[in-house]
Protein backbone atom coordinates (compact mmCIF):
# COMPACT_ATOMS: atom_id res chain seq x y z
CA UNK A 1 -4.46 55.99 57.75
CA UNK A 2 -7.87 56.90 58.49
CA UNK A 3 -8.14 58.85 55.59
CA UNK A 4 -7.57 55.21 53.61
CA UNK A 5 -10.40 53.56 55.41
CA UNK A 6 -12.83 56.07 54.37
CA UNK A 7 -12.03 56.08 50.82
CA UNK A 8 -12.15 52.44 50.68
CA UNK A 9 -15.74 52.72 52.56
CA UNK A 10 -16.82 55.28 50.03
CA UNK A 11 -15.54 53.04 46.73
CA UNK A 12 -17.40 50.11 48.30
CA UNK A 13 -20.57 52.03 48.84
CA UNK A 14 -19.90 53.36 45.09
CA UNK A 15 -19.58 50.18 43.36
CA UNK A 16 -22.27 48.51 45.15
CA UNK A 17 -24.86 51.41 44.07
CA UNK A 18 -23.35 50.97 40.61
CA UNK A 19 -24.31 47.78 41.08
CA UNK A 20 -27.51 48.13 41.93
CA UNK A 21 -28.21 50.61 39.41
CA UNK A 22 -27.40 48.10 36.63
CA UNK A 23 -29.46 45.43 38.10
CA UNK A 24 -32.08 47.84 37.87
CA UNK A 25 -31.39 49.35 34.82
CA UNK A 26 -31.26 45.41 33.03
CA UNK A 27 -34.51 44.48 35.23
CA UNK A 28 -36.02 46.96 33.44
CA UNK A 29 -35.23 46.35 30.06
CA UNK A 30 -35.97 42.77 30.75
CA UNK A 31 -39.40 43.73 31.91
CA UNK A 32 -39.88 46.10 28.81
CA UNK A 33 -39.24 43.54 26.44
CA UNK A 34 -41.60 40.92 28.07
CA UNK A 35 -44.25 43.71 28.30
CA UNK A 36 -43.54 44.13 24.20
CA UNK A 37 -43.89 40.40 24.07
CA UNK A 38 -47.19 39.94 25.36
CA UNK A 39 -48.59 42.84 23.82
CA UNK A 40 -47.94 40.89 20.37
């Protein structure tokens, strides 16, 4: 039983860094390509 509750902590924690990673990951390319903008 226990055993359950920690893998469903650890998935949670997974996907939410996964999460976050993307965010950060598409932030960046946003940023990139508004950088590239401007620089025109």
């Amino acid at each position: 039983m226990i055993d359950t509750v920690v893998q469903e902590r650890r998935i949670k924690g997974w996907s939410r860094a996964r999460k976050e990673a993307l965010f950060a990951l598409t932030h960046e390319k946003l940023t990139a390509l508004l950088e590239r903008s401007k620089a025109r």
